[in-house]
Protein backbone atom coordinates (compact mmCIF):
# COMPACT_ATOMS: atom_id res chain seq x y z
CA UNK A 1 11.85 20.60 -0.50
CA UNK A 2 12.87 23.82 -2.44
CA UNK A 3 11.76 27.44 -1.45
CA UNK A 4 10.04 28.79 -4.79
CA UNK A 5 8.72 32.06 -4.16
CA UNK A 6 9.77 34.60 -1.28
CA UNK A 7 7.56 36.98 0.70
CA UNK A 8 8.68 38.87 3.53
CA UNK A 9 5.85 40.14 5.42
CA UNK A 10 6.57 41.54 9.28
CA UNK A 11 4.64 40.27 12.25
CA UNK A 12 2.61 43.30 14.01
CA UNK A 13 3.55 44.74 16.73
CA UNK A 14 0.94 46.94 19.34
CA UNK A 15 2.69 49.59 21.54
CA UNK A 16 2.59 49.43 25.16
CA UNK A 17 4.73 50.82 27.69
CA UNK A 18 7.35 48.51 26.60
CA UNK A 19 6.23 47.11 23.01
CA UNK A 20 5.21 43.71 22.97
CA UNK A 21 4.36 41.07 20.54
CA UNK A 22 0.91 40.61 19.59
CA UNK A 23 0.35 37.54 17.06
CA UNK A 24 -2.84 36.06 15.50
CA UNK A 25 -2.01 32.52 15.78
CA UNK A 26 -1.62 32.50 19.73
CA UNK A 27 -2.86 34.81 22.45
CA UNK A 28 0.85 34.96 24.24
CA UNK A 29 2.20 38.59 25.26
CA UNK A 30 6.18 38.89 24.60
CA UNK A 31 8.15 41.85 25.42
CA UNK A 32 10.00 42.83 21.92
CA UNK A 33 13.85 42.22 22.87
CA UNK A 34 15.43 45.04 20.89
CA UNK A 35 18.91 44.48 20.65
CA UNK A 36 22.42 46.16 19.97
CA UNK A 37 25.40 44.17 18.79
CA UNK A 38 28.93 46.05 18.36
CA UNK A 39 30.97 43.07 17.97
CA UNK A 40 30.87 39.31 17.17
CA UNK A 41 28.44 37.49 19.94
CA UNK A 42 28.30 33.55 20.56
CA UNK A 43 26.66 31.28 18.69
CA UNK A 44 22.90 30.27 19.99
CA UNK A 45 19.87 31.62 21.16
CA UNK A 46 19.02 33.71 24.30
CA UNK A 47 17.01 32.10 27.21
CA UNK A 48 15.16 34.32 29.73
CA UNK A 49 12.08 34.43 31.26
CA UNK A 50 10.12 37.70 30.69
CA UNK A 51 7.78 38.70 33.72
CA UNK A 52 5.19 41.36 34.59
CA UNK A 53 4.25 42.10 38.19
CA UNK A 54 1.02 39.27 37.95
CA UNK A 55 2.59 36.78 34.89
CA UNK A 56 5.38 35.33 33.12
CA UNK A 57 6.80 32.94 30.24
CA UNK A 58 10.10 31.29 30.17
CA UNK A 59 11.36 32.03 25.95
CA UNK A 60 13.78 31.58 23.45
CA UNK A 61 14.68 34.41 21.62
CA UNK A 62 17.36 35.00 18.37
CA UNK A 63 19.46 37.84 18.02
CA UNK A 64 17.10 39.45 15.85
CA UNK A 65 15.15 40.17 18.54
CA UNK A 66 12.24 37.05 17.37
CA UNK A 67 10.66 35.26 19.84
CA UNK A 68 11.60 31.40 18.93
CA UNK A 69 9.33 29.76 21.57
CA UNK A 70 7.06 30.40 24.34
CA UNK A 71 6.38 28.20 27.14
CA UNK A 72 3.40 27.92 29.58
CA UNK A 73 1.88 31.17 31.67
CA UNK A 74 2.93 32.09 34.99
CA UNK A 75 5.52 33.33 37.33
CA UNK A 76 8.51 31.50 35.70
CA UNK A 77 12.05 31.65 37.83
CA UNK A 78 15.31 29.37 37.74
CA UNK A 79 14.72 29.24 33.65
CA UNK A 80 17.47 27.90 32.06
CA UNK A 81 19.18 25.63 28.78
CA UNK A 82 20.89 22.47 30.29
CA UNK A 83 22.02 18.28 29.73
CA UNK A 84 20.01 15.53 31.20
CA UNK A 85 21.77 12.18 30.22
CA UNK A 86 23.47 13.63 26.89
CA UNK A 87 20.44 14.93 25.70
CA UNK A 88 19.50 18.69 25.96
CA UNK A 89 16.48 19.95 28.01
CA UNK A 90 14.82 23.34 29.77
CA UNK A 91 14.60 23.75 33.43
CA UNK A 92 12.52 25.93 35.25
CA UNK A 93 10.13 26.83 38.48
CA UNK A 94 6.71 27.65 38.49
CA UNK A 95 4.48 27.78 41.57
CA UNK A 96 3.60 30.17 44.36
CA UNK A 97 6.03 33.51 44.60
CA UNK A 98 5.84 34.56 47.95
CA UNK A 99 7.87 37.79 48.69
CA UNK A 100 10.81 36.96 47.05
CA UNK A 101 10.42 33.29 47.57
CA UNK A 102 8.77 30.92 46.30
CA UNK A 103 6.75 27.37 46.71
CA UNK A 104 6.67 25.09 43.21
CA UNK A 105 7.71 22.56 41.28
CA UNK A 106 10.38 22.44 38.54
CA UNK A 107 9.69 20.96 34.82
CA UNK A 108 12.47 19.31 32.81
CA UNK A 109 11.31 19.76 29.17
CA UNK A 110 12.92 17.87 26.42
CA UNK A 111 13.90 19.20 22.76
CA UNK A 112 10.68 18.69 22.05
CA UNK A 113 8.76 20.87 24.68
CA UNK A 114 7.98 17.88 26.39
CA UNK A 115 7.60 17.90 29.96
CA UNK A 116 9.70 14.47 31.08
CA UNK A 117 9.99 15.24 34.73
CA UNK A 118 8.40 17.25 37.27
CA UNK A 119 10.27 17.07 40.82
CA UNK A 120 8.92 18.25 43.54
CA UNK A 121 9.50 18.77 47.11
CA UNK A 122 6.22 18.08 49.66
CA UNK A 123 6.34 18.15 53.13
CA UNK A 124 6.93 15.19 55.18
CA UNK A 125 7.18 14.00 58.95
CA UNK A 126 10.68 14.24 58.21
CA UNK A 127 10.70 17.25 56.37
CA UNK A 128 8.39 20.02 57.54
CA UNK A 129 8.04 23.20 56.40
CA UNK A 130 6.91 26.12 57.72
CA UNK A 131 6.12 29.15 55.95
CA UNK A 132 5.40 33.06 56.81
CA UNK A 133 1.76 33.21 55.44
CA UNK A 134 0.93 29.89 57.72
CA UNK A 135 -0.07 28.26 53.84
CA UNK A 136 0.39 24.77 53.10
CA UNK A 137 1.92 23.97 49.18
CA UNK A 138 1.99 20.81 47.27
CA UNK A 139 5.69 21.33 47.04
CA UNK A 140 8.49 23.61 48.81
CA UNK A 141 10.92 24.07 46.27
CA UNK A 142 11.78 27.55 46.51
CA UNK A 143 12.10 30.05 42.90
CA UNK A 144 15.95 30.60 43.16
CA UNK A 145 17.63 27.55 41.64
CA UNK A 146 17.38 24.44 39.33
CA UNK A 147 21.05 22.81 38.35
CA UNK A 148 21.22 19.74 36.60
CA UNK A 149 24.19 17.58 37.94
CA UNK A 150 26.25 15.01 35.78
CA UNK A 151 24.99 12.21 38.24
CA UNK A 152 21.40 12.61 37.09
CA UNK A 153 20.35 14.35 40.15
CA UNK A 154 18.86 18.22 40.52
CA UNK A 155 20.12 21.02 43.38
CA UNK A 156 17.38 23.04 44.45
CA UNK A 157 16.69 25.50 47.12
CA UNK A 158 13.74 25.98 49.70
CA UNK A 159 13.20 28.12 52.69
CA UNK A 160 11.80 27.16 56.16
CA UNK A 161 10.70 29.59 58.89
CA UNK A 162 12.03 28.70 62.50
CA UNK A 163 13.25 30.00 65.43
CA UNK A 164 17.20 31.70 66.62
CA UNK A 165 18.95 33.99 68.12
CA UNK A 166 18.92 37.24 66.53
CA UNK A 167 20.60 39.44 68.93
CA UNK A 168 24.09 39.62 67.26
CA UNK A 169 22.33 41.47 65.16
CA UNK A 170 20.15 43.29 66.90
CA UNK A 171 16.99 40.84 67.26
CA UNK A 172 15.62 39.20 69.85
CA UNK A 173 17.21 35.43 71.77
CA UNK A 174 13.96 33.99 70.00
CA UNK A 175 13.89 35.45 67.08
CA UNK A 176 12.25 34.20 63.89
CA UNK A 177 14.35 33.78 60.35
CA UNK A 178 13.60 32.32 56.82
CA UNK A 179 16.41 29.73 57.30
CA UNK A 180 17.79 28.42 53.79
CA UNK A 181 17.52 25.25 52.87
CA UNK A 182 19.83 23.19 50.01
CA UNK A 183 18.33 19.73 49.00
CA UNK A 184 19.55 17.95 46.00
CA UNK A 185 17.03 15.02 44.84
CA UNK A 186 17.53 12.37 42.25
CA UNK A 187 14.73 13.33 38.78
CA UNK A 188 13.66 10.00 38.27
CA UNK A 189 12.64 8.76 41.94
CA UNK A 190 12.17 12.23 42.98
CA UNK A 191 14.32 11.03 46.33
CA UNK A 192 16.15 13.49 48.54
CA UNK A 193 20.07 12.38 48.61
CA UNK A 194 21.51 15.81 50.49
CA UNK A 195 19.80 18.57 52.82
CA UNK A 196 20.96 21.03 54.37
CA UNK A 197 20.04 24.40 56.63
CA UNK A 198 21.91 27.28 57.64
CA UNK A 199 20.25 27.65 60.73
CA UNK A 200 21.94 23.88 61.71
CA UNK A 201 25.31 25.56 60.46
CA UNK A 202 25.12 29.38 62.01
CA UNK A 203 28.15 28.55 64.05
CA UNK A 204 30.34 28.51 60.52
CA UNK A 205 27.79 31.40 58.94
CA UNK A 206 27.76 33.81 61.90
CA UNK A 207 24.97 35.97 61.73
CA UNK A 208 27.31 39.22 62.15
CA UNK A 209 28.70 38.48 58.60
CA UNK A 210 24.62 39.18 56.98
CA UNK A 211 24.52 42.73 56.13
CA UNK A 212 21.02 43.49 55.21
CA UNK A 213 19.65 45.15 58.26
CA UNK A 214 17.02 43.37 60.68
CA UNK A 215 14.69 46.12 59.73
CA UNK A 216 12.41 45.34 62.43
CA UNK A 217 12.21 41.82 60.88
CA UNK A 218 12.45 38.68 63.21
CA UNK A 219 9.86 39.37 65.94
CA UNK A 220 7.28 36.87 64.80
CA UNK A 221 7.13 34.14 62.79
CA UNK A 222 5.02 36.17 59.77
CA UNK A 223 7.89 38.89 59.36
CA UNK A 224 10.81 36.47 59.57
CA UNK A 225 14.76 37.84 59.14
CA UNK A 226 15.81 36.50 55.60
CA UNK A 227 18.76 34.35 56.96
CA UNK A 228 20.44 33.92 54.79
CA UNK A 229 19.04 34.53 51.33
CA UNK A 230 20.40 31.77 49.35
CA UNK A 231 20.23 32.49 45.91
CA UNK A 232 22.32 29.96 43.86
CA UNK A 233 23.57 26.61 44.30
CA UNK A 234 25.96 24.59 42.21
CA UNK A 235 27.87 20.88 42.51
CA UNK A 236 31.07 20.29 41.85
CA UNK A 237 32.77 16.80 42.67
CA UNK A 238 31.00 16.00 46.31
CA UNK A 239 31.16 19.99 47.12
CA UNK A 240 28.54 22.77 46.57
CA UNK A 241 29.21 26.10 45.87
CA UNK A 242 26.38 28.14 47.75
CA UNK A 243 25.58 31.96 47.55
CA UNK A 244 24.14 34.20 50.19
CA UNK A 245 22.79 37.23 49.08
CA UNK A 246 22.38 39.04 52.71
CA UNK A 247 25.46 37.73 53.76
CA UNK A 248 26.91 38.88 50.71
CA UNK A 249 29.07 35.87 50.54
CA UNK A 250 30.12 32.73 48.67
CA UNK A 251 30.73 29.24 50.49
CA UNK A 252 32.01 25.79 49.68
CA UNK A 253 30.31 22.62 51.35
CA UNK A 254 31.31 19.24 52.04
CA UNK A 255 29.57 16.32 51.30
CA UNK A 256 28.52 16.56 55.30
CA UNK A 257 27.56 20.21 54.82
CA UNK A 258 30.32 21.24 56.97
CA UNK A 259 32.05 25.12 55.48
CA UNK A 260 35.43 24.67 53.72
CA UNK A 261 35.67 28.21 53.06
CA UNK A 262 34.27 31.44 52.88
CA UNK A 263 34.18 34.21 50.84
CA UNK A 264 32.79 37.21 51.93
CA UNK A 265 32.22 40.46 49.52
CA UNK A 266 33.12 43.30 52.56
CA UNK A 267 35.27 41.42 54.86
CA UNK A 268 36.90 38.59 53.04
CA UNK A 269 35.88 35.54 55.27
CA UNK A 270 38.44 33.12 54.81
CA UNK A 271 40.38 35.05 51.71
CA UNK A 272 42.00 38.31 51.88
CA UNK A 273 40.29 40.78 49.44
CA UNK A 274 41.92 41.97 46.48
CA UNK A 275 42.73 45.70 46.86
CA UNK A 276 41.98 46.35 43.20
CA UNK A 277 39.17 48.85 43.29
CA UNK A 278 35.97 47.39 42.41
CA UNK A 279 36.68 44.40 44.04
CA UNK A 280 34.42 43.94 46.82
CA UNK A 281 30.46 43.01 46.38
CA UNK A 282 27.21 42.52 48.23
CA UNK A 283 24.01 40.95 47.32
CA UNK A 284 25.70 39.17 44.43
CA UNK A 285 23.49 36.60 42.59
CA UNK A 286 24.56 33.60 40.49
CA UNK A 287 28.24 32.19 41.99
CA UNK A 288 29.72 29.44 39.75
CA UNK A 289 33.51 27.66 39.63
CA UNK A 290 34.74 27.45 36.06
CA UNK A 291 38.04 26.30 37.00
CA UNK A 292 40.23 24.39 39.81
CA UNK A 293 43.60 23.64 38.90
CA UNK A 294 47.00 21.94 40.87
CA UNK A 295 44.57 20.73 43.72
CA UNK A 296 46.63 20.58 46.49
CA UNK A 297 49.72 22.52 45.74
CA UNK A 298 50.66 25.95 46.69
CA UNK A 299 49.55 27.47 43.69
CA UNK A 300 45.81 25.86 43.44
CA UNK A 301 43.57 28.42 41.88
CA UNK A 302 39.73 28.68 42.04
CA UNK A 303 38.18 30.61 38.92
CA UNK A 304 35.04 31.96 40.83
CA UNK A 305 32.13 34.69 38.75
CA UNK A 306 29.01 35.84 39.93
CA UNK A 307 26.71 38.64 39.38
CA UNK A 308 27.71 41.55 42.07
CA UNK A 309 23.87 43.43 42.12
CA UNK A 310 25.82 45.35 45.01
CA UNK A 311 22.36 46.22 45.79
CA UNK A 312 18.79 45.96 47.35
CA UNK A 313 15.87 48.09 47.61
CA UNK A 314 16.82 49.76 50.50
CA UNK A 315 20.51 50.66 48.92
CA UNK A 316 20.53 54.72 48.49
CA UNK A 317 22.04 55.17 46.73
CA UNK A 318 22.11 52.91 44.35
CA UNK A 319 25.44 51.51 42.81
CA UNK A 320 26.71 50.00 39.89
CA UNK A 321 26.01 46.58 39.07
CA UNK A 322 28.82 44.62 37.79
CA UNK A 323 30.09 41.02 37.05
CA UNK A 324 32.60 39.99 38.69
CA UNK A 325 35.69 36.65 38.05
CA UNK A 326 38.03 36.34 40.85
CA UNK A 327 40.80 33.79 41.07
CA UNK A 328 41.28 32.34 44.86
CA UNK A 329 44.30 30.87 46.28
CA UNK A 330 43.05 28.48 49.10
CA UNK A 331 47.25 28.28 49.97
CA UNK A 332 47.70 31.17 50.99
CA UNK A 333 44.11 32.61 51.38
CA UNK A 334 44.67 35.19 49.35
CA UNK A 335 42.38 36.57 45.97
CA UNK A 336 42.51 38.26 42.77
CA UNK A 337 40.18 39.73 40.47
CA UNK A 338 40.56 38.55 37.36
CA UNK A 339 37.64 41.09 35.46
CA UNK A 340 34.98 43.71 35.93
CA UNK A 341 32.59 44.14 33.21
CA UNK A 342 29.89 46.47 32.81
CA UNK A 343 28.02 48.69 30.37
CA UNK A 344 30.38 52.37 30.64
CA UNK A 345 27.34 53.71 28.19
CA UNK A 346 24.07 52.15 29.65
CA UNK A 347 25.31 51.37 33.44
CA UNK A 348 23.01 49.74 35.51
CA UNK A 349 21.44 49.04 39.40
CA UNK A 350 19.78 45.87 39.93
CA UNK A 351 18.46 45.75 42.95
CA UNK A 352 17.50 41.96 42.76
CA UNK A 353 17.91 38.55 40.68
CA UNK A 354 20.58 38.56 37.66
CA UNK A 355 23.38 36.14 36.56
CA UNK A 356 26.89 35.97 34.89
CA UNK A 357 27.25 33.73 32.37
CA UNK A 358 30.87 31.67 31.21
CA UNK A 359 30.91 31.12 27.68
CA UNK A 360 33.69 29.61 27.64
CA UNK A 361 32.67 26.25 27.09
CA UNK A 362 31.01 27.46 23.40
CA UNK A 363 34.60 28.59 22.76
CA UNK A 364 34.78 31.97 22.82
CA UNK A 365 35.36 33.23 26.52
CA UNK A 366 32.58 35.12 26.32
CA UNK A 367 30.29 36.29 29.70
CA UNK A 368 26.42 37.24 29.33
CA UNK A 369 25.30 39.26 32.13
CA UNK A 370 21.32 39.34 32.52
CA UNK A 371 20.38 41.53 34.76
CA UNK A 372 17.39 40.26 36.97
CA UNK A 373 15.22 43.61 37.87
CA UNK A 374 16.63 45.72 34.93
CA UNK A 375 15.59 44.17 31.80
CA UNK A 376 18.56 43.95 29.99
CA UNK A 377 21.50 41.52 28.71
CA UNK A 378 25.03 42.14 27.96
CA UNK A 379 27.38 40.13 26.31
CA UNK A 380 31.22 40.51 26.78
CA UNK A 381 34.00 39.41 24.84
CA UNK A 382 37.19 37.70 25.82
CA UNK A 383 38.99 41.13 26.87
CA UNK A 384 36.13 42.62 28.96
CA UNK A 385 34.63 44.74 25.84
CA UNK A 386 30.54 45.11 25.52
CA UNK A 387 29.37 43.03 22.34
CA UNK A 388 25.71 43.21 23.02
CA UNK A 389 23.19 44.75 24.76
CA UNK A 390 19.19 44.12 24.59
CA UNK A 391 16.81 45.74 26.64
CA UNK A 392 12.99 44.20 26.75
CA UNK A 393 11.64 46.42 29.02
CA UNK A 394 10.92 50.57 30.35
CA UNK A 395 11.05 51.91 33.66
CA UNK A 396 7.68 52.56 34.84
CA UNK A 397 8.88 55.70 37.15
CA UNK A 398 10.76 57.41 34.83
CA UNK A 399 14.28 58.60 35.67
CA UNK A 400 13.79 58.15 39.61
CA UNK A 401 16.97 56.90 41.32
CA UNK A 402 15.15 53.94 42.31
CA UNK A 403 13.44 52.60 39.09
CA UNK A 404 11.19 50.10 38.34
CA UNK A 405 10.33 48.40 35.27
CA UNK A 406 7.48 46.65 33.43
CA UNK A 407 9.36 43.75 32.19
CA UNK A 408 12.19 41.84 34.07
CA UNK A 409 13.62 38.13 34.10
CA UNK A 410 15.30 36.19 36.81
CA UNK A 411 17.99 35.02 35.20
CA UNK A 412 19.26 35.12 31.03
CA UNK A 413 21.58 32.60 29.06
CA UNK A 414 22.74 31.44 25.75
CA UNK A 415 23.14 28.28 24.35
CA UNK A 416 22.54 26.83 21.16
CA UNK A 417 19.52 24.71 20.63
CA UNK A 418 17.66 22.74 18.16
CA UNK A 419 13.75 22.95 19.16
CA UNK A 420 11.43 19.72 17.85
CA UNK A 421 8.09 20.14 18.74
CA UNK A 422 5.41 16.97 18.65
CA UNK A 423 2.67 19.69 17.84
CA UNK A 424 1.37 21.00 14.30
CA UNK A 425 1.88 24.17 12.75
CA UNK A 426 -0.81 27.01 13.99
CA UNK A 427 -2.69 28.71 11.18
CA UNK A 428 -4.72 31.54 11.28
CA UNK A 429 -6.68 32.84 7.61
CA UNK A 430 -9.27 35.03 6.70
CA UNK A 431 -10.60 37.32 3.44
CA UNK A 432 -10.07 40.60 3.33
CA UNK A 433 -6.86 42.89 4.87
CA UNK A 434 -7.03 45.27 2.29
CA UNK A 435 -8.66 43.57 -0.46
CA UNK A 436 -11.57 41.69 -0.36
CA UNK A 437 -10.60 39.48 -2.80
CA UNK A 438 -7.36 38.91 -0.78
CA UNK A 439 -6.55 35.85 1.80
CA UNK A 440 -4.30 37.07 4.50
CA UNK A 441 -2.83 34.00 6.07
CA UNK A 442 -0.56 34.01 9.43
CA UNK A 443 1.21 30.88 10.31
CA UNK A 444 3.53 29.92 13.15
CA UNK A 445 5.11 27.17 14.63
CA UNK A 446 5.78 27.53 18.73
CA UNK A 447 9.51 26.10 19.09
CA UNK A 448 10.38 24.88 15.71
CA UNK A 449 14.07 26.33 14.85
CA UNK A 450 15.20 25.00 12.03
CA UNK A 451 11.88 25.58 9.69
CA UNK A 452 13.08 27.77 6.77
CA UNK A 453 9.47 28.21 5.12
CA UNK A 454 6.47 27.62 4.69
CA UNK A 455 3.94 26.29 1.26
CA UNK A 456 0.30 27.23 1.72
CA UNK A 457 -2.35 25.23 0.39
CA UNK A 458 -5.90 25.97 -0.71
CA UNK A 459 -8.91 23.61 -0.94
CA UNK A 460 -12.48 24.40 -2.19
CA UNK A 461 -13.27 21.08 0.26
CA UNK A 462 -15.06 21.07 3.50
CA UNK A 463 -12.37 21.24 6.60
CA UNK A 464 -13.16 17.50 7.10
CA UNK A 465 -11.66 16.03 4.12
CA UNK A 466 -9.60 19.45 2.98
CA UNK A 467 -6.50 18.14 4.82
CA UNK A 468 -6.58 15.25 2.85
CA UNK A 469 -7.64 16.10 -0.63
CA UNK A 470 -8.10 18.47 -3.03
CA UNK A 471 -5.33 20.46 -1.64
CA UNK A 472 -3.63 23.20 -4.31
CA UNK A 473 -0.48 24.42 -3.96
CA UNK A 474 -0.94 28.49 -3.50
CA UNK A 475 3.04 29.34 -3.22
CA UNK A 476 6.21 29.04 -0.90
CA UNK A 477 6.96 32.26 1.04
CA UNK A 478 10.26 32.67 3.61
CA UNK A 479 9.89 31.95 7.15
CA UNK A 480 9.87 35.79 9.02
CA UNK A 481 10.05 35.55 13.14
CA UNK A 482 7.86 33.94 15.12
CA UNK A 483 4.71 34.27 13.03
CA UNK A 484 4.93 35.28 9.38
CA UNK A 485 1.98 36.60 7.29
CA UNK A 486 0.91 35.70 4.10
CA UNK A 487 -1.10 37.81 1.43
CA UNK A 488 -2.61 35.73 -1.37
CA UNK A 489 -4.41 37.06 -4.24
CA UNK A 490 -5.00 38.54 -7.43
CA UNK A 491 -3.56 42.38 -6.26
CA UNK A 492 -0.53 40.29 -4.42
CA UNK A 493 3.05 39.54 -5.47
CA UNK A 494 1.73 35.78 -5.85
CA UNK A 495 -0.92 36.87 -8.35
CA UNK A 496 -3.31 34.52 -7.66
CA UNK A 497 -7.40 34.24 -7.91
CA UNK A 498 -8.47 33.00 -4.69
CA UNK A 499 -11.90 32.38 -5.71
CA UNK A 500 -13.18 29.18 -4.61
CA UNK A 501 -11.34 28.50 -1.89
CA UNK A 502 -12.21 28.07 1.46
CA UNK A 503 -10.13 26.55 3.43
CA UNK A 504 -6.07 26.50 4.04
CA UNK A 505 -3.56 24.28 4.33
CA UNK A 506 0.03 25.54 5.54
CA UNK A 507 2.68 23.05 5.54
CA UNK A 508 6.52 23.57 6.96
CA UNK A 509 9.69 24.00 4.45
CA UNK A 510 13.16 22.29 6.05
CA UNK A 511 14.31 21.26 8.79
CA UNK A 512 13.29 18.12 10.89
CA UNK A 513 9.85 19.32 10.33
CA UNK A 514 10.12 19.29 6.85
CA UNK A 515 6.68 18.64 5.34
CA UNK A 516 4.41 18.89 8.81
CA UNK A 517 1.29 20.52 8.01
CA UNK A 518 -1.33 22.09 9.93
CA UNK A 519 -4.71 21.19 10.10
CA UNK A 520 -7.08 22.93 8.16
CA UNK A 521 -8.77 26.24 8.66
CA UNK A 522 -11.89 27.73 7.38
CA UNK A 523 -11.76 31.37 5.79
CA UNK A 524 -13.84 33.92 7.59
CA UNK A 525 -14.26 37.47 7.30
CA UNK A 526 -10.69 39.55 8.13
CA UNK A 527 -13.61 42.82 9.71
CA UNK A 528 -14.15 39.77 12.59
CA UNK A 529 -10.25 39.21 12.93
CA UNK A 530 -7.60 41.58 14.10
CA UNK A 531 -5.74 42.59 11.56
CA UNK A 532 -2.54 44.58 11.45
């Protein structure tokens, strides 16, 4: 089908502290993601989950700064792009967020923003939790991670409260801690195949090496010490790859949970530090291995990144946040850092949350930094420089050396994506706006990439049989963002007299929804409608 006529026609925005989206065809809020490119970027769209103090949507942005898609309301974490079988899907966590932790479920959705899999973790004879507000949740699985393995199988995290001794640092013998759990369960029986706790394994994660102070934590089981603040979790052959934020370190398990090694961001652990300034880190989010080569021989190298927050919000004050790739040498137990990005123009301090992204499987050795608590992404090229930067949300203490902001997002990625949806277009249509012999029509289509129009219809037929007959063709206009409006009428570029009709038809130009059309709607006044 052939785009005859084009109309471009912005979607309104409302101001708030941070602008957001307001549409007429759904009654989602979305921070506007205004964004900065000074350079070539990588190819596909950007995944984050934008989040208010009470609320939250994982989304799918472009580089224009439209919203693509919007998923379902609430306090969205661990929201990213990933495979399942071949075939490409969304993770993420919604649930219960419990000071920094968290008590849910994660959804798999498919290409068609289908959920296919919810896996959960409930407690069990076997598996009891315990948690600091004495509540009892359908599931445990805690807000920090959600990594899709090649075997079919999902790593997630969870925390426990229980009982140890806190006096090497500072606590009591029977102290009380937010131990970290790591499960990974198989998505289609929903079956645990690994745990582990930290608290079983404190004699290889010494409690000296955590350097966020007790703070008084750790006297009773409803103020528990965060031991150790696991934060990200990744598989790699029979291994995991584990980050502590507190500790401020990185470790590689065995397939029995037993420590291989240890890398920790102020004293080195089981690698010497690199004395290249800016090397060390603390409260680092988002640890991944993007290469292991000559296993075995004296010049095996580890590619290692992560997101170094360096950190929390008792850190006065506050320091750059950077990202970080180190290469490791388990011969000799030595390190070097590879690259330190970060924005010389816009710096910033996150206190919590963030990730570093590889790009280098999409070809271009690109990294994309989000930046958890500040609400902004950065995109790097292959030799370190900025080529992007979007912010999608405003401090809400102005310049204060320990900001806040109105809009932030766990974690942010890119990947390219081709978005199906099973559901119909969403019209909206009324007289008026302007002209009371005008029709302003809005029309979007949650999710739908690919769609490069759209051909509105009018009928003079009631709703029941317009869809069906009767149906007029009223002109093709060009797809603009998320929702595009449509003017129709005599004192319009379409020309057209709109007398008659009363109902609309809006029907989808290209892609794999080529020729879906929405159901019809009946035209009202635009003085009962928002318009804008």
């Amino acid at each position: 089908m052939k785009l005859a006529l084009l109309t471009l026609l912005p979607t309104a925005i409302s101001a708030t502290p941070w602008p957001t989206h307001k549409f007429h065809t759904t009654n989602i809020s979305a921070p506007i993601l205004n964004i900065t490119t000074t350079g070539p970027t990588t190819p596909g769209f950007l995944f984050f989950a934008p989040s208010t103090s009470t609320s939250g949507i994982p989304a799918i942005y472009a580089d224009n700064g439209d919203l693509i898609w919007h998923g379902p309301v609430g306090k969205t974490y661990a929201y990213q792009p990933q495979t399942l079988n071949g075939e490409p899907v969304l993770t993420f966590w919604q649930g219960h967020n419990v000071k920094g932790f968290g008590y849910g479920h994660i959804s798999i959705l498919n290409a068609s923003y289908e959920e296919i899999h919810r896996v959960t973790l409930p407690s069990s004879e076997s598996n009891k939790f315990v948690t600091a507000t004495n509540e009892s949740f359908p599931s445990y699985i805690d807000i920090h991670e959600s990594t899709i393995t090649e075997d079919g199988t999902i790593i997630v995290t969870a925390v426990n409260v229980t009982q140890t001794d806190l006096r090497p640092v500072g606590g009591k013998k029977d102290g009380w801690v937010q131990d970290g759990l790591v499960y990974e369960i198989d998505i289609e029986t929903n079956k645990v195949l690994f745990r582990w706790s930290a608290v079983e394994h404190k004699a290889q994660l010494p409690l000296e090496y955590v350097e966020y102070p007790l703070n008084g934590a750790g006297g009773n089981s409803s103020a528990p010490y965060e031991y150790p603040h696991l934060n990200s979790v990744a598989k790699y052959g029979d291994h995991y790859l584990v980050s502590s934020r507190y500790m401020c370190s990185i470790f590689l398990l065995d397939k029995n949970g037993d420590v291989v090694w240890l890398f920790h961001g102020q004293k080195g652990g089981s690698y010497i530090l690199p004395s290249t300034p800016g090397s060390k880190f603390c409260y680092q989010h988002d640890a991944r291995i993007h290469g292991h080569t000559a296993i075995g021989e004296p010049n095996e190298t580890i590619t290692l990144s992560l997101h170094n927050n360096d950190n929390t919000d008792i850190t006065l004050p506050r320091r750059l946040t950077t990202g970080l790739v180190f290469a490791l040498y388990p011969f000799n137990k030595t390190s070097t850092l590879l690259s330190r990005t970060y924005d010389a123009q816009d710096p910033v301090s996150a206190i919590s949350q963030g990730n570093y992204q590889s790009l280098h499987a999409n070809g271009t050795g690109h990294y994309l930094a989000g930046h958890g608590a500040v609400p902004k992404i950065e995109e790097y090229d292959v030799s370190g420089r900025l080529v992007m930067r979007g912010w999608f949300g405003a401090k809400t203490n102005g310049s204060s050396a320990t900001s806040t902001y109105d809009w932030t997002s766990y974690r942010a990625y890119r990947a390219e994506w081709i978005g199906r949806p099973k559901g119909l277009p969403v019209v909206s249509a009324c007289w008026g706006g302007g002209d009371e012999r005008n029709v302003t029509v809005w029309v979007s289509w949650n999710g739908a990439t690919d769609v490069e129009g759209w051909r509105v219809y009018g009928s003079s037929s009631s709703l029941e049989s317009a869809a069906a007959k009767g149906l007029m063709v009223l002109g093709d206009v060009v797809k603009d963002g998320f929702e595009t409006r449509i003017m129709l009428g005599a004192s319009t570029s379409l020309g057209l007299d709109m007398k008659g009709v009363s109902a609309i038809v809006v029907e989808a130009v290209g892609g794999v929804g080529d020729g879906v059309r929405s159901k019809a709607v009946h035209l009202g006044s635009c003085s009962r409608q928002r318009v804008e």
